[in-house]
C-alpha atoms as a PDB file:
ATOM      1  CA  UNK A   1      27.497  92.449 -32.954  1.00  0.00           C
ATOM      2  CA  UNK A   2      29.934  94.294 -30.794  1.00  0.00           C
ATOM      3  CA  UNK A   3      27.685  96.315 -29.146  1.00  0.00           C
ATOM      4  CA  UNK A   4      26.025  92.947 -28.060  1.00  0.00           C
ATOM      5  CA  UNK A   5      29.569  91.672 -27.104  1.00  0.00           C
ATOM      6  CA  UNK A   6      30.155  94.894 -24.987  1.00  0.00           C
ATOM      7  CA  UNK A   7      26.824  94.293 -22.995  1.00  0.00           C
ATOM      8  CA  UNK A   8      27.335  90.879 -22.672  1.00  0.00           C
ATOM      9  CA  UNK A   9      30.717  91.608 -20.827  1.00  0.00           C
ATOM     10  CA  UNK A  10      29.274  94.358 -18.387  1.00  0.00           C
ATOM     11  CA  UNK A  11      26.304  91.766 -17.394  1.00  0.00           C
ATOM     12  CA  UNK A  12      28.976  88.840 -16.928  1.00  0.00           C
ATOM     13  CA  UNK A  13      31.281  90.861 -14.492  1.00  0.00           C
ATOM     14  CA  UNK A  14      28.398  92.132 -12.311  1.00  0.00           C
ATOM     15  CA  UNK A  15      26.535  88.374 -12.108  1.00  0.00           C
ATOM     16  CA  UNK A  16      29.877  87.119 -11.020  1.00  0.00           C
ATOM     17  CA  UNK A  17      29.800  89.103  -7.966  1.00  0.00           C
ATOM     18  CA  UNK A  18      26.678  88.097  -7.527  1.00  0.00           C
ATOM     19  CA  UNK A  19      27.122  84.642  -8.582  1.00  0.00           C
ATOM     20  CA  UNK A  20      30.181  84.346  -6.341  1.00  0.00           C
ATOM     21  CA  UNK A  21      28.756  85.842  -2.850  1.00  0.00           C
ATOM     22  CA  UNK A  22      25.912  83.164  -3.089  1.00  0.00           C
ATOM     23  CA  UNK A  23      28.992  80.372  -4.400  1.00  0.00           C
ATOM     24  CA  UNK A  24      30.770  81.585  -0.832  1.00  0.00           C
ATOM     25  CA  UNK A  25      27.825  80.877   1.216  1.00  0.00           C
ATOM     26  CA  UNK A  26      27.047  77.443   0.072  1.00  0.00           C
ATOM     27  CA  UNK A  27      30.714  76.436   0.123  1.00  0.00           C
ATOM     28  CA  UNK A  28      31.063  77.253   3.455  1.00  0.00           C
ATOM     29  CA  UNK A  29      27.535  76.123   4.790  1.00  0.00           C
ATOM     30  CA  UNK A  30      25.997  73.916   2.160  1.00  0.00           C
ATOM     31  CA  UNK A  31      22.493  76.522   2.777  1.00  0.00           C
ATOM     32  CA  UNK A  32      21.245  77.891  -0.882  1.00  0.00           C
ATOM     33  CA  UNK A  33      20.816  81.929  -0.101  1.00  0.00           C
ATOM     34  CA  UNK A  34      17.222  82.508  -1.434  1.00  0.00           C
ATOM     35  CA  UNK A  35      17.445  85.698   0.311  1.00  0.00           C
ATOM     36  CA  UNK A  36      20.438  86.420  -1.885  1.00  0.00           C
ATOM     37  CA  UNK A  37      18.625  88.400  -4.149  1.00  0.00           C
ATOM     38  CA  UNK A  38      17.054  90.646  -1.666  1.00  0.00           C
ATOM     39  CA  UNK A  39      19.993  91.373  -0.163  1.00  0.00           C
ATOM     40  CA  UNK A  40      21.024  92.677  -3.880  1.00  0.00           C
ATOM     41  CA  UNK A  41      17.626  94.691  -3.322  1.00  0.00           C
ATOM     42  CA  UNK A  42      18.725  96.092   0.403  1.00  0.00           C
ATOM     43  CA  UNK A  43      21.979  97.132  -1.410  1.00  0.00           C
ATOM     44  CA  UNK A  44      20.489  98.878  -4.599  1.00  0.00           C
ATOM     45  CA  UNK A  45      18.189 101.010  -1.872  1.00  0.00           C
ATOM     46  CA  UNK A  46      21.111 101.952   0.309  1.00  0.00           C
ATOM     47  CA  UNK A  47      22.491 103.743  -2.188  1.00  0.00           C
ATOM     48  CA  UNK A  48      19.293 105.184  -3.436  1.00  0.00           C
ATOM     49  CA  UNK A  49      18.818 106.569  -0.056  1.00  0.00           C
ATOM     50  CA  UNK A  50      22.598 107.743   0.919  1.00  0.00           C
ATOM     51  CA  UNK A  51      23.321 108.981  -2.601  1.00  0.00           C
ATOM     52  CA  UNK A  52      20.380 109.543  -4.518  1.00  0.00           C
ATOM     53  CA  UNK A  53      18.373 111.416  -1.605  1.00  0.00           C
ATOM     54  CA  UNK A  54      20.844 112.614   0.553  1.00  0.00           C
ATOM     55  CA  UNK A  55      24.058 113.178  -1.168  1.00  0.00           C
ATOM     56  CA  UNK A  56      26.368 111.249   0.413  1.00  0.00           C
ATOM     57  CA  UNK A  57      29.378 110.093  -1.814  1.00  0.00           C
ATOM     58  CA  UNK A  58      29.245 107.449  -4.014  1.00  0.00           C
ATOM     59  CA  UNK A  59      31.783 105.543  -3.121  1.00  0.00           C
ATOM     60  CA  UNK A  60      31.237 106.209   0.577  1.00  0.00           C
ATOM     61  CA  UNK A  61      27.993 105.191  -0.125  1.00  0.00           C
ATOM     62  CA  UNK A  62      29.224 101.900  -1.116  1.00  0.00           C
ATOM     63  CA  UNK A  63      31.155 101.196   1.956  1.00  0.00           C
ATOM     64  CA  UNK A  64      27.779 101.704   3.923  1.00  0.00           C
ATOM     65  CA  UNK A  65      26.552  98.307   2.255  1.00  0.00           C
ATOM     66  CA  UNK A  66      29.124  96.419   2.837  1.00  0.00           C
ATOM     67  CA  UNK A  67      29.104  97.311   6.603  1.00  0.00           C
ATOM     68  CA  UNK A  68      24.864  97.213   6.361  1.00  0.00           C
ATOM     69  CA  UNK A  69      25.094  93.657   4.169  1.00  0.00           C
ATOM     70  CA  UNK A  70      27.713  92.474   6.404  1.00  0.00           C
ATOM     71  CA  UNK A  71      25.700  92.652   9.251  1.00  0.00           C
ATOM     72  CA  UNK A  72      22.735  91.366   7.994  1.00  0.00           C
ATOM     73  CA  UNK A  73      24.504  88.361   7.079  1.00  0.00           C
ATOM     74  CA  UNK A  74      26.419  87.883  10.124  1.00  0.00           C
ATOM     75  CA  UNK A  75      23.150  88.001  12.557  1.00  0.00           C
ATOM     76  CA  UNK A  76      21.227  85.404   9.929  1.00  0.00           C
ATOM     77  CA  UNK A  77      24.045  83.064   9.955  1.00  0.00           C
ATOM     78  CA  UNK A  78      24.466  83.597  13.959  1.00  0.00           C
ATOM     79  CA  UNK A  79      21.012  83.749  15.305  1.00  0.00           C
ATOM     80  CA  UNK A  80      19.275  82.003  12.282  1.00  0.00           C
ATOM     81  CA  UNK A  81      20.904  79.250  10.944  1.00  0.00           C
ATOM     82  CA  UNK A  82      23.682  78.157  13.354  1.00  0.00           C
ATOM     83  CA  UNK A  83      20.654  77.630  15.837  1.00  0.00           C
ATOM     84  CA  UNK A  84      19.009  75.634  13.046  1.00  0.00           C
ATOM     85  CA  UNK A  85      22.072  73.591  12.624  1.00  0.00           C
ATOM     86  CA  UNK A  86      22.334  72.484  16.042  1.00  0.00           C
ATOM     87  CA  UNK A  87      18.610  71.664  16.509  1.00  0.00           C
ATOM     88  CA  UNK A  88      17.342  70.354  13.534  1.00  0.00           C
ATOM     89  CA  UNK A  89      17.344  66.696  12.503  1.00  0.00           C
ATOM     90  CA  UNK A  90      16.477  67.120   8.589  1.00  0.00           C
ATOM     91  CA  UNK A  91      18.105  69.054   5.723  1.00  0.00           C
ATOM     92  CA  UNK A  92      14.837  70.454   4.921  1.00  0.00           C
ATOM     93  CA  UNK A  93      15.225  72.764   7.616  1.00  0.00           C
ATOM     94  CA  UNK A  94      18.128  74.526   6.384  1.00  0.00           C
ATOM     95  CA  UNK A  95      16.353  75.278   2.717  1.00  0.00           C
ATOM     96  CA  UNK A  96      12.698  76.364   4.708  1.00  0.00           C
ATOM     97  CA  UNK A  97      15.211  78.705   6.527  1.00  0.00           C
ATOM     98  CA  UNK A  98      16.492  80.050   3.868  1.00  0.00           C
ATOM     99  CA  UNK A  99      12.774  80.861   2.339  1.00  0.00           C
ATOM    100  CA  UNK A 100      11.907  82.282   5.112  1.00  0.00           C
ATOM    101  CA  UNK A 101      14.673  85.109   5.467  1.00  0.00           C
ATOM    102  CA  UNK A 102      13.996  85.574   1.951  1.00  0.00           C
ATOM    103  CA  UNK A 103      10.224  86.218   2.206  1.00  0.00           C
ATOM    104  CA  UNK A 104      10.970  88.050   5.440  1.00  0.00           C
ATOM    105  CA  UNK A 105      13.525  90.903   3.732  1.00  0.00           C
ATOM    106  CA  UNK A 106      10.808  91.214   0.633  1.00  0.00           C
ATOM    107  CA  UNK A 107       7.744  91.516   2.421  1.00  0.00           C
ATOM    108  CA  UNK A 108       9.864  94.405   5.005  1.00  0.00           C
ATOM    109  CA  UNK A 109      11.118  95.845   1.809  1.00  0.00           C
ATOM    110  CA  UNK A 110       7.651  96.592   0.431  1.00  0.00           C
ATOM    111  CA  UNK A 111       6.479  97.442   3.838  1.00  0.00           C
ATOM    112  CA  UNK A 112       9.553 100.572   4.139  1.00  0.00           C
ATOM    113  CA  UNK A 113       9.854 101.106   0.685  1.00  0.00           C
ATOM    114  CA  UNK A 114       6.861 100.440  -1.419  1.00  0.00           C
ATOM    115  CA  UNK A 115       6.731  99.336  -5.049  1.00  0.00           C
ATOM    116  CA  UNK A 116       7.854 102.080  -6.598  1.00  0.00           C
ATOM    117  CA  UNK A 117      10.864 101.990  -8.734  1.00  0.00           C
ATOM    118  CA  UNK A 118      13.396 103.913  -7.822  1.00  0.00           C
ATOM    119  CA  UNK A 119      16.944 105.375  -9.070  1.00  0.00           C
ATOM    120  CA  UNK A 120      20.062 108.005  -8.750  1.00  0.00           C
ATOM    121  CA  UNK A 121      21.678 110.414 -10.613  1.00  0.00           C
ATOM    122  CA  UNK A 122      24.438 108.711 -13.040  1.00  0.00           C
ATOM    123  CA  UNK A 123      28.019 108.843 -10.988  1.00  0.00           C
ATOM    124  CA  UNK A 124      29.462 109.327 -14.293  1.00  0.00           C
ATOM    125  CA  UNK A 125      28.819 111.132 -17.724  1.00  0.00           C
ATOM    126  CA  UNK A 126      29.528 110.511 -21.069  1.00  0.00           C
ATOM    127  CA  UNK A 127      29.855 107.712 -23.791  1.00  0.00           C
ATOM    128  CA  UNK A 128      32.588 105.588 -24.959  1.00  0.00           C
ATOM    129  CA  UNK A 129      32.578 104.346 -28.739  1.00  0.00           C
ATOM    130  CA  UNK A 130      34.490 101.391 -29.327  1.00  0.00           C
ATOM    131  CA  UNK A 131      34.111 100.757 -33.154  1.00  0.00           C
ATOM    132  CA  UNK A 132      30.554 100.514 -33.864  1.00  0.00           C
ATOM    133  CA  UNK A 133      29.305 100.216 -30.195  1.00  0.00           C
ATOM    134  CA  UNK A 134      28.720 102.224 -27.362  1.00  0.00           C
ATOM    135  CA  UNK A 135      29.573 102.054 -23.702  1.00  0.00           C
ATOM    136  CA  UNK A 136      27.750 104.572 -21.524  1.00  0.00           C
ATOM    137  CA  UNK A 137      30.589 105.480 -18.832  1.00  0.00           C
ATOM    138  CA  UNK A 138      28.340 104.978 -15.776  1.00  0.00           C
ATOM    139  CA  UNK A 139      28.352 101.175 -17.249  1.00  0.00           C
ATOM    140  CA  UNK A 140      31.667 101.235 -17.290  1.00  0.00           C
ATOM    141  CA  UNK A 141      32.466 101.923 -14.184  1.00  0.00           C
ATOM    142  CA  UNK A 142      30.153  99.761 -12.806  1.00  0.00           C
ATOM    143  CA  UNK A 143      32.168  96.804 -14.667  1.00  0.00           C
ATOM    144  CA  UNK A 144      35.606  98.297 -13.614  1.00  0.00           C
ATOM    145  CA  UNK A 145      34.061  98.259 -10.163  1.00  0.00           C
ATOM    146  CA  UNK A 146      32.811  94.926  -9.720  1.00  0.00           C
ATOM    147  CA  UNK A 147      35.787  93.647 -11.539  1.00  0.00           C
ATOM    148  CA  UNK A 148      38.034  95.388  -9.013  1.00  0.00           C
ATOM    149  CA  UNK A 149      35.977  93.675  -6.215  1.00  0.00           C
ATOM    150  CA  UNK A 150      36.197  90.131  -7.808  1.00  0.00           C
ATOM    151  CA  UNK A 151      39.618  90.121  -7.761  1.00  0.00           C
ATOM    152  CA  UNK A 152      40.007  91.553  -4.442  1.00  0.00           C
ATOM    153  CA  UNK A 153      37.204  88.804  -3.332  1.00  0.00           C
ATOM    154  CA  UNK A 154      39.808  85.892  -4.664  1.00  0.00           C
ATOM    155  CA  UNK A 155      43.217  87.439  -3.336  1.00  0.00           C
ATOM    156  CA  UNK A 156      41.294  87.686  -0.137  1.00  0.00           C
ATOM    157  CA  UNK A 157      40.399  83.682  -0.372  1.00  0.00           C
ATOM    158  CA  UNK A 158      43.996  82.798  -1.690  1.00  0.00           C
ATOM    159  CA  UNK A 159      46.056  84.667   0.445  1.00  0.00           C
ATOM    160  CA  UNK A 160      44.229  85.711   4.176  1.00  0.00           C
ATOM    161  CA  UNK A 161      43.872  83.826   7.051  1.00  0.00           C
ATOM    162  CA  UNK A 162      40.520  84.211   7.576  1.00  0.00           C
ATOM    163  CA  UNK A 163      40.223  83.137   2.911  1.00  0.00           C
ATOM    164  CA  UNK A 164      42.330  79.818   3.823  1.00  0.00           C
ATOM    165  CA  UNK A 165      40.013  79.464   7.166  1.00  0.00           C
ATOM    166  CA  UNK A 166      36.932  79.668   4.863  1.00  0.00           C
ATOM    167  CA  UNK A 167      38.265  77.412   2.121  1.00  0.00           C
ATOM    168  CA  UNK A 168      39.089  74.948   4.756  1.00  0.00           C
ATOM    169  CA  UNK A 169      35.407  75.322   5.854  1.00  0.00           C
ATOM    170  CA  UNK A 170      34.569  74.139   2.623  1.00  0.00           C
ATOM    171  CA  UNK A 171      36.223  71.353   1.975  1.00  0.00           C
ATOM    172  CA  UNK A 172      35.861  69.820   5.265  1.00  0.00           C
ATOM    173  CA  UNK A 173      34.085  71.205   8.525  1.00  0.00           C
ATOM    174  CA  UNK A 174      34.662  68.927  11.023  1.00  0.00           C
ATOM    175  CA  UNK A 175      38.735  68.654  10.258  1.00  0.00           C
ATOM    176  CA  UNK A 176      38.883  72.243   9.957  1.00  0.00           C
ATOM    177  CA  UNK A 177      36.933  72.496  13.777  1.00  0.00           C
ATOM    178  CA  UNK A 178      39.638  69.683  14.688  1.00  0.00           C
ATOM    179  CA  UNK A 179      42.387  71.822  13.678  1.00  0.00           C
ATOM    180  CA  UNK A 180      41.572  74.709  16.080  1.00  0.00           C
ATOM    181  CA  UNK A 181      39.379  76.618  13.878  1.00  0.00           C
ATOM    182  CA  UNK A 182      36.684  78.563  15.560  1.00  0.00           C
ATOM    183  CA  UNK A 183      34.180  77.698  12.311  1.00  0.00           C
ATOM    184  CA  UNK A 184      31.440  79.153  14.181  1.00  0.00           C
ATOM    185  CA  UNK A 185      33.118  82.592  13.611  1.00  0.00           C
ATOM    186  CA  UNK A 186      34.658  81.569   9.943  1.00  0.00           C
ATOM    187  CA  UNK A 187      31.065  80.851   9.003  1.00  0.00           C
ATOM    188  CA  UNK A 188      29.310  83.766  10.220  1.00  0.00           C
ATOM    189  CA  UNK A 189      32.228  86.010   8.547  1.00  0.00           C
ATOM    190  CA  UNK A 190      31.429  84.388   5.501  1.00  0.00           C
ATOM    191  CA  UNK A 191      27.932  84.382   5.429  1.00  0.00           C
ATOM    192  CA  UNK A 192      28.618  88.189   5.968  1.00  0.00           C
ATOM    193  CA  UNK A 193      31.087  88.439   3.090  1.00  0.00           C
ATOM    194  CA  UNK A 194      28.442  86.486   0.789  1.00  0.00           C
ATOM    195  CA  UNK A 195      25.716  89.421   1.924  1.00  0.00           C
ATOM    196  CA  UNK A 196      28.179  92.358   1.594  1.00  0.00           C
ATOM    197  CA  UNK A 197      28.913  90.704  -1.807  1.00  0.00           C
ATOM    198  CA  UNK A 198      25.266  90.990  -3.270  1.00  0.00           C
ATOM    199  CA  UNK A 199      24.185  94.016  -1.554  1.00  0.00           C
ATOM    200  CA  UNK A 200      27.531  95.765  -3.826  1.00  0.00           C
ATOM    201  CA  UNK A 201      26.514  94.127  -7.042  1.00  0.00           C
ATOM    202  CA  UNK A 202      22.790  96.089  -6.030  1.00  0.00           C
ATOM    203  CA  UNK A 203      24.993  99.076  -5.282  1.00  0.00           C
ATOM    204  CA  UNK A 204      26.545  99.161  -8.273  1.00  0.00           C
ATOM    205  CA  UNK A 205      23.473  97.989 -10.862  1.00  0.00           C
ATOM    206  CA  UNK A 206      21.265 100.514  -8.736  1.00  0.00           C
ATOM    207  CA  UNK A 207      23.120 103.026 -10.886  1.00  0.00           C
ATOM    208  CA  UNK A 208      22.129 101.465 -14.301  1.00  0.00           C
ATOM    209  CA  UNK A 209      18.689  99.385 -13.592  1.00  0.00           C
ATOM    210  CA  UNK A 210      17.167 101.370 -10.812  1.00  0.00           C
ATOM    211  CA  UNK A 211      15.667  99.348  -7.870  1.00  0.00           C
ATOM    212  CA  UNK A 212      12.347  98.375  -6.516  1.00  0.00           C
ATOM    213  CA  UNK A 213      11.043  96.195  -3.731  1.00  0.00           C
ATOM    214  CA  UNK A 214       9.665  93.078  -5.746  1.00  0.00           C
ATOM    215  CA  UNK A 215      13.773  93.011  -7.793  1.00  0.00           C
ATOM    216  CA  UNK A 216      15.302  90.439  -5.220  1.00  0.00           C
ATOM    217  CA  UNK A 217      13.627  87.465  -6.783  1.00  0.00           C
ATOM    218  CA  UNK A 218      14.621  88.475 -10.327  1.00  0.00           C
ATOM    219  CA  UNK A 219      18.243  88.342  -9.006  1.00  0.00           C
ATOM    220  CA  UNK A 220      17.764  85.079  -7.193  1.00  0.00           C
ATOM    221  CA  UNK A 221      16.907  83.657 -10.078  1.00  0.00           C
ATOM    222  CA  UNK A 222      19.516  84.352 -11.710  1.00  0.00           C
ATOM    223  CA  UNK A 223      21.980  83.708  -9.192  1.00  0.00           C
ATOM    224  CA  UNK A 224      20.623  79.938  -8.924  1.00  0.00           C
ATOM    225  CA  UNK A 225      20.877  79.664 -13.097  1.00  0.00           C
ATOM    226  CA  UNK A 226      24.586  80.935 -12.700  1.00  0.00           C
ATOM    227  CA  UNK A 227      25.584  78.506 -10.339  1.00  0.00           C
ATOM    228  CA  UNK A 228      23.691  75.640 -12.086  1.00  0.00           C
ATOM    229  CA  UNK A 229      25.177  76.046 -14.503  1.00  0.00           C
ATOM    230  CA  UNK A 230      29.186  76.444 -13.300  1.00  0.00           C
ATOM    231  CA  UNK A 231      28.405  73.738 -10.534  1.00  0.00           C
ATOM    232  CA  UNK A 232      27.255  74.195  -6.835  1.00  0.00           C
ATOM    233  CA  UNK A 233      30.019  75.831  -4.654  1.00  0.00           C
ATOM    234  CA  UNK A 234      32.896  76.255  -7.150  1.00  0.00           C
ATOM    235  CA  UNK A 235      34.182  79.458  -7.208  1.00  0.00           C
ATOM    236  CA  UNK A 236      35.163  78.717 -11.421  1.00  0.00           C
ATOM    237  CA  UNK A 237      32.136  77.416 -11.780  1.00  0.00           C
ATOM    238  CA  UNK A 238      30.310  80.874 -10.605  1.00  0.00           C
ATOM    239  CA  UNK A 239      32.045  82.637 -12.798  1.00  0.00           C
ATOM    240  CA  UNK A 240      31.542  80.865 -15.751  1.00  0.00           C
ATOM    241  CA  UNK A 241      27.816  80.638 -15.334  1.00  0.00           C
ATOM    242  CA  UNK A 242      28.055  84.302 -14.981  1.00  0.00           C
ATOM    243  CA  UNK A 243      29.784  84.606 -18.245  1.00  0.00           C
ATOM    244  CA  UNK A 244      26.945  82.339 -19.800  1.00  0.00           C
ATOM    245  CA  UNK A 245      24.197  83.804 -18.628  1.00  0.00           C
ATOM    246  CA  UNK A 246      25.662  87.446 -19.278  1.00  0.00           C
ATOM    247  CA  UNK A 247      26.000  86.557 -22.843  1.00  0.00           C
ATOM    248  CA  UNK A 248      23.144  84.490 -23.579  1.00  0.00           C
ATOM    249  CA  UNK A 249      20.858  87.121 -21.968  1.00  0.00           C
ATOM    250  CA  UNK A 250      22.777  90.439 -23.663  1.00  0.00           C
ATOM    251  CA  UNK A 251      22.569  88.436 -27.432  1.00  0.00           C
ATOM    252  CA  UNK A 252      18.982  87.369 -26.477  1.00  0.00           C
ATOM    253  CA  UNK A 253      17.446  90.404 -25.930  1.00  0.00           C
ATOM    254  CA  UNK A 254      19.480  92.018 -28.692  1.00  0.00           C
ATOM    255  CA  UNK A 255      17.654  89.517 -31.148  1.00  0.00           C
ATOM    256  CA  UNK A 256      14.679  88.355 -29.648  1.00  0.00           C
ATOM    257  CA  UNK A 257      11.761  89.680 -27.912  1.00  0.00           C
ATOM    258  CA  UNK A 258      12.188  90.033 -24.308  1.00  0.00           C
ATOM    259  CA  UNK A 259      10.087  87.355 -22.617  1.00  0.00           C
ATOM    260  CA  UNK A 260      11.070  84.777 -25.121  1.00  0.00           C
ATOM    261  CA  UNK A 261      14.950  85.545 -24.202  1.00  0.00           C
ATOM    262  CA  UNK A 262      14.356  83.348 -20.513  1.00  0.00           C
ATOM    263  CA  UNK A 263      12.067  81.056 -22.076  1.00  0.00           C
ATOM    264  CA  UNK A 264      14.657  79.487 -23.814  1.00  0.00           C
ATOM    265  CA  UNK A 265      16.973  80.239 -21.353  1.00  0.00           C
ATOM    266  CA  UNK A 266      15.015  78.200 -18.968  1.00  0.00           C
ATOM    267  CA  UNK A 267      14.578  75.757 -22.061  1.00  0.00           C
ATOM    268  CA  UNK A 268      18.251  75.395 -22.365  1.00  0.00           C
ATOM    269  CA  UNK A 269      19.232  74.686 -18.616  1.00  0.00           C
ATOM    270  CA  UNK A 270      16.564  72.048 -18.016  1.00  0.00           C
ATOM    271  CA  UNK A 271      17.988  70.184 -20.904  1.00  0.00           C
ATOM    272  CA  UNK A 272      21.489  70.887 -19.591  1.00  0.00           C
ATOM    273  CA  UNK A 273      20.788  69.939 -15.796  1.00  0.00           C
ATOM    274  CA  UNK A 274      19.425  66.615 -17.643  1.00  0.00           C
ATOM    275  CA  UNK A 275      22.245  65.837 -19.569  1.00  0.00           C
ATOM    276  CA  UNK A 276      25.241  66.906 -16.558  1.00  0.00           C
ATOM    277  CA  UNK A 277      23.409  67.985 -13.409  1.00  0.00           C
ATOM    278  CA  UNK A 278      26.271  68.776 -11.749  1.00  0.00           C
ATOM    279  CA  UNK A 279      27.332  71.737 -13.429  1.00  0.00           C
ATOM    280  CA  UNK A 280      29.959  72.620 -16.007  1.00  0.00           C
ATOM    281  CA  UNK A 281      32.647  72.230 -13.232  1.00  0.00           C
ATOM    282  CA  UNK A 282      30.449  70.546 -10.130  1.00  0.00           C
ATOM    283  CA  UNK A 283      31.015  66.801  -8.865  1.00  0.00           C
ATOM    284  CA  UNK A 284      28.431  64.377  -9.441  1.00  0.00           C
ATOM    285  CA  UNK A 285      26.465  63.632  -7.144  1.00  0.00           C
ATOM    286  CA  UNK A 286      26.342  60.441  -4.991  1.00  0.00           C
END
């Protein structure tokens, strides 16, 4: 039971951070990521390729995805989908989009990279016993890691400018334009905050799962049950889907066979989406 417990907690941390860079993007643009999960992917390989194969420091390593993420995101939301906004006449277009950046990543992924699985040499060695369970150290650091970052993530959105810019953004864009915000710019930096967001959580799992090119649809799969579950676009609400999913996936596959775990995950969430569609913590819609 506790070692259960203990890998339900390291899954919930790291889907927050992913849960909460796609919750940023949608807040701020109302545009569901699919790409979010290949950006995770892009991440993960950075670090395979700085660190694993070349040596570069961890840590350092890091800081290359966020600057490689960040960019990504920036050009999609600037030469993608702020074009789309001001052209298109249906909502549609905004979700095809999003496909589309999604399939484009993948199929460039498998293209550079292959299908081969890949991973790196553990950052850290050693095991932690905490009564009856274990907790390799490389998993703990991961957790402390992405912890750190969530908290940093929400300080940054309380407290900054550019955080009370964004969460403006979100509540209202045309007031927040009237008010002399350049959204344009808010928008782009936090489509680029959402990117640098998942390509970290890939950083970080990268060290524990591995990576490969087909993973980015795994994690966008998850990302969408997290936020289905906590509500579209409320920060809360990512991070208690996060802690759901964490849980019910760590206890699943402690007691049940593997492919049965997201069968009745899948089970579960169609019959909650029926009975409160918006979310734990979402507004209905309407």
């Amino acid at each position: 039971m506790e070692q259960m417990l203990i890998n339900g907690v390291v899954l919930a941390v790291n889907y927050a951070l992913i849960a909460l860079g796609i919750t940023l993007i949608f807040s701020i643009m109302n545009i569901l990521n699919f790409a979010h999960g290949q950006m995770f992917m892009i991440g993960g390989f950075v670090v395979y390729y700085l660190y694993g194969i070349f040596k570069v420091n961890y840590f350092v390593s890091l800081a290359a995805v966020v600057i490689v993420l960040g960019v990504i995101g920036w050009s999609f939301e600037t030469f993608l989908f702020r074009r789309m906004r001001r052209m298109a006449t249906r909502e549609e277009n905004s979700m095809l989009l999003a496909v589309g950046t999604a399939l484009l990543l993948e199929n460039l992924a498998l293209s550079i990279f292959g299908e081969k699985q890949r991973g790196v040499p553990p950052v850290v060695t050693g095991v932690f016993r905490i009564g009856t369970a274990y907790l390799p150290a490389g998993r703990l650091l991961v957790m402390v890691l992405a912890l750190a970052l969530i908290v940093g993530l929400l300080l940054f959105v309380q407290y900054t400018k550019l955080g009370r810019a964004m969460r403006a953004l979100a509540q209202d864009r045309e007031v927040t334009h009237l008010m002399g915000v350049n959204v344009n710019r808010v928008a782009a930096y936090g489509f680029a905050l959402g990117a640098a967001l998942a390509g970290l959580a890939g950083g970080l799992l990268v060290t524990v799962f591995g990576v490969n090119s087909g993973v980015g649809n795994v994690y966008s799969i998850k990302a969408f049950i997290m936020i289905m579950i906590g509500g579209a676009g409320v920060v809360p609400g990512a991070i208690l889907g996060a802690i759901a999913l964490g849980f019910v996936e760590a206890i699943g596959y402690e007691l049940l066979p593997g492919s049965i775990t997201y069968l009745l995950i899948f089970t579960g969430l169609i019959i909650f989406l029926i009975l409160r569609p918006q979310g734990l913590l979402g507004k209905p819609w309407g």
